[in-house]
N, C-alpha and C. Protein backbone atom coordinates (compact mmCIF):
# COMPACT_ATOMS: atom_id res chain seq x y z
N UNK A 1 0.84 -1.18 0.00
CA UNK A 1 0.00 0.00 0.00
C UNK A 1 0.89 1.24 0.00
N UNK A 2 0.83 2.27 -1.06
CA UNK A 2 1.18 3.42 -0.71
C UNK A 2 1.15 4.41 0.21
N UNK A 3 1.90 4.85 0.69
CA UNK A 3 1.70 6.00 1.69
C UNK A 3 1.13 7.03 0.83
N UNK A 4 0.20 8.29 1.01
CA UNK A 4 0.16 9.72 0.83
C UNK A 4 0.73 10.90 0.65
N UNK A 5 1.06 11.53 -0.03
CA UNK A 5 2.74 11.92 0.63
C UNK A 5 1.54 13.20 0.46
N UNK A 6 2.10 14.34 1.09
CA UNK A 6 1.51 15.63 1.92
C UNK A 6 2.16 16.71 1.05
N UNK A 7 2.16 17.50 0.33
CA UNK A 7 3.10 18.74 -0.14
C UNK A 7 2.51 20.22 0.37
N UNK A 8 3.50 20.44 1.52
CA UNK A 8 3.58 21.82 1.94
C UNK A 8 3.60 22.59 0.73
N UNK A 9 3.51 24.05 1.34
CA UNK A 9 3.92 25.33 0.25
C UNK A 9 4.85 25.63 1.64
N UNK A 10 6.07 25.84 0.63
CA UNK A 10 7.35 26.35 1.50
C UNK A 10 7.28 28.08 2.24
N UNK A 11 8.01 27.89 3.17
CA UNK A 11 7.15 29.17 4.51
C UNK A 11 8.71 29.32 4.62
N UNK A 12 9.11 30.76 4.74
CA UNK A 12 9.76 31.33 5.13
C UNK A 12 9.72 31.36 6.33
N UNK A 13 10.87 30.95 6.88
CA UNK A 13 11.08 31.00 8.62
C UNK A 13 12.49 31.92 9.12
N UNK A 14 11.95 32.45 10.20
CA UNK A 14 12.76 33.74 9.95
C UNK A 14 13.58 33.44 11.78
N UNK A 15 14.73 33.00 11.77
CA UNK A 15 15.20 32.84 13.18
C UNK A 15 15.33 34.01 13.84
N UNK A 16 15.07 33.85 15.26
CA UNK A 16 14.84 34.65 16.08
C UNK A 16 15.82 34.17 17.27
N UNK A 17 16.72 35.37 17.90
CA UNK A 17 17.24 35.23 18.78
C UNK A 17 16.81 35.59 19.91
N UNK A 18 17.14 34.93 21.43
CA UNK A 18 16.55 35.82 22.50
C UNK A 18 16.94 34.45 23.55
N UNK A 19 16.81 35.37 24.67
CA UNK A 19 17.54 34.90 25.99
C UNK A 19 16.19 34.45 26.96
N UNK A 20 16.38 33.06 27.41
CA UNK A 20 15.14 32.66 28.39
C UNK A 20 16.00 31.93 29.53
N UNK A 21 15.35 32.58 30.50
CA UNK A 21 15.61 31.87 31.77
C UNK A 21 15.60 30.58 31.66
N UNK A 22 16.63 29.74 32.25
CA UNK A 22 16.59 27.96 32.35
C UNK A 22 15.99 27.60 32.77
N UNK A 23 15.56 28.48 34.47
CA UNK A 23 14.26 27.34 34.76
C UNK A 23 12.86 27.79 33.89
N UNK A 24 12.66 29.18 33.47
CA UNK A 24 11.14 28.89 32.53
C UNK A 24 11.42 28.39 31.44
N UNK A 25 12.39 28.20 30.99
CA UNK A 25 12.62 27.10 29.62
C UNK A 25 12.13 26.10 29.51
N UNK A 26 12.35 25.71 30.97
CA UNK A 26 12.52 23.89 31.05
C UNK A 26 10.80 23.92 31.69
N UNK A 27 9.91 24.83 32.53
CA UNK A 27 8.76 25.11 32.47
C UNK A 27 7.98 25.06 31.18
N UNK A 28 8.91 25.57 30.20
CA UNK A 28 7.62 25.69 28.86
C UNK A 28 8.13 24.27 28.14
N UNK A 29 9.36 23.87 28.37
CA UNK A 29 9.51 22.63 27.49
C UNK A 29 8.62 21.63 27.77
N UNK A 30 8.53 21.44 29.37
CA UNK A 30 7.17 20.31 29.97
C UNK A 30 6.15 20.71 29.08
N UNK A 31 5.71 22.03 29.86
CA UNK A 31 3.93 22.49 29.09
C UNK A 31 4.18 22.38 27.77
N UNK A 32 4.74 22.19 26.73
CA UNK A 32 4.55 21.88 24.85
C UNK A 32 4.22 20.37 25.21
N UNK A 33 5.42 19.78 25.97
CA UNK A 33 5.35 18.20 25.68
C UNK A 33 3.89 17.88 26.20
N UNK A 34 3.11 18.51 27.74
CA UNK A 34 1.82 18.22 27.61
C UNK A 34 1.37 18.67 26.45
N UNK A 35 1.53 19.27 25.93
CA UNK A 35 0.32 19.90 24.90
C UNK A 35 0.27 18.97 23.71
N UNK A 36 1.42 18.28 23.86
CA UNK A 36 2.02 17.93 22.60
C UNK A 36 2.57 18.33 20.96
N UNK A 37 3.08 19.64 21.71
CA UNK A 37 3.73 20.31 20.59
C UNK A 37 5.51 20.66 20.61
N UNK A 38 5.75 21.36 19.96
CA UNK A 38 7.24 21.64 20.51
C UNK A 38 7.68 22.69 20.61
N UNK A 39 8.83 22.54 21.21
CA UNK A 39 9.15 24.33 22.11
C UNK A 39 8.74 25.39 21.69
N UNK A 40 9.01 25.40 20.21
CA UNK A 40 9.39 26.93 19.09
C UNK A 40 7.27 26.81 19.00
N UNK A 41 6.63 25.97 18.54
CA UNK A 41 5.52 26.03 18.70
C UNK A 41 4.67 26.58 19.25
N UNK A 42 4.64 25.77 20.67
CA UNK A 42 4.40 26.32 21.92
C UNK A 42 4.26 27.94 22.04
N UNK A 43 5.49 28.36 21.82
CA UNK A 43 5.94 29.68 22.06
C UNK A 43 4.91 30.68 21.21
N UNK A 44 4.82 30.42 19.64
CA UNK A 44 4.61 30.69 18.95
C UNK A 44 3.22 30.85 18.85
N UNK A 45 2.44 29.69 19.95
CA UNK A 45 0.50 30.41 20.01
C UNK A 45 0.84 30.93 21.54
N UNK A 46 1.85 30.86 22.16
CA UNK A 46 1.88 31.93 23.37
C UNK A 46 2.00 33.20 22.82
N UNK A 47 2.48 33.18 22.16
CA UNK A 47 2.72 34.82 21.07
C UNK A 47 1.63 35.27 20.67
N UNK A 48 0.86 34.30 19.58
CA UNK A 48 -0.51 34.89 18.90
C UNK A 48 -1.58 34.70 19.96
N UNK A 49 -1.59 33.96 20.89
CA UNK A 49 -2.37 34.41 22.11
C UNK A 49 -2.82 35.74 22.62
N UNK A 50 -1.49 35.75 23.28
CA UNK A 50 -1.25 37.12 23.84
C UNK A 50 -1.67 38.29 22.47
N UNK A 51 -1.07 37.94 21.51
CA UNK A 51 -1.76 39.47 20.70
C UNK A 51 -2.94 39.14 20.07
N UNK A 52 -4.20 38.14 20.28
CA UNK A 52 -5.13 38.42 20.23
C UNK A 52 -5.80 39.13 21.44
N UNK A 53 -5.66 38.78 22.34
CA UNK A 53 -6.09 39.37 23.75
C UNK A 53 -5.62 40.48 23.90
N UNK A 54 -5.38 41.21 23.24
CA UNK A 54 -4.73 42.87 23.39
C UNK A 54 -5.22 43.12 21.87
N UNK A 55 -6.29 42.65 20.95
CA UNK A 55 -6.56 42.83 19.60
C UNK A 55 -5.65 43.89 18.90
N UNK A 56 -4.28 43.07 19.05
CA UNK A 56 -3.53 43.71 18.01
C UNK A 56 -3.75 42.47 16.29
N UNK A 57 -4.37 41.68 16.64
CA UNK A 57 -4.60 40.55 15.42
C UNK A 57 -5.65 40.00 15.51
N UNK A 58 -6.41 39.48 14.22
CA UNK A 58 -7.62 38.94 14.76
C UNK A 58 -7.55 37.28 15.23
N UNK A 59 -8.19 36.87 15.76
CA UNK A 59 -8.31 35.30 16.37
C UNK A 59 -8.04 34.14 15.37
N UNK A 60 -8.06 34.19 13.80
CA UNK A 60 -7.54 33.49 13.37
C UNK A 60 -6.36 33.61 13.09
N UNK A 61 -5.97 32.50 12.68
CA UNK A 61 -4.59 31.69 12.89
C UNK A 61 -3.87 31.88 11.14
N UNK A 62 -2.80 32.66 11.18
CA UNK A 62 -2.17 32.96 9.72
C UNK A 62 -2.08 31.55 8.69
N UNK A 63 -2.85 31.78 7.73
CA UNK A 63 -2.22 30.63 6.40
C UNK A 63 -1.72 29.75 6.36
N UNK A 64 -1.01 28.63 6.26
CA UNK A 64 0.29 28.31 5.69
C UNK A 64 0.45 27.77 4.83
């Protein structure tokens, strides 16, 4: 049986530097793994969270 194969549209990802405390690191690394997502993820609807709740964006979730 064949597998499916999936084809993204390629997304510009733009690295970001920045300094986090070790112990909330290792705080948000647990909370993704509950969530079951991963770190950069995680972070990333903590981000669009927070700027929906201050409606600097609207509640949906960008493209990809």
């Amino acid at each position: 049986m064949k597998k499916q194969v999936i084809k993204r549209k390629a997304e510009t990802k733009i690295l970001t530097g920045f300094r986090i405390h070790p112990a909330i690191k290792a705080l948000a690394i647990e909370a993704a793994t509950v969530e079951n997502r991963s770190f950069s993820n995680y972070l990333e609807n903590l981000i669009h969270r927070d700027l929906v709740s201050k409606n600097l964006i609207s509640g949906r979730k960008p493209t990809r």
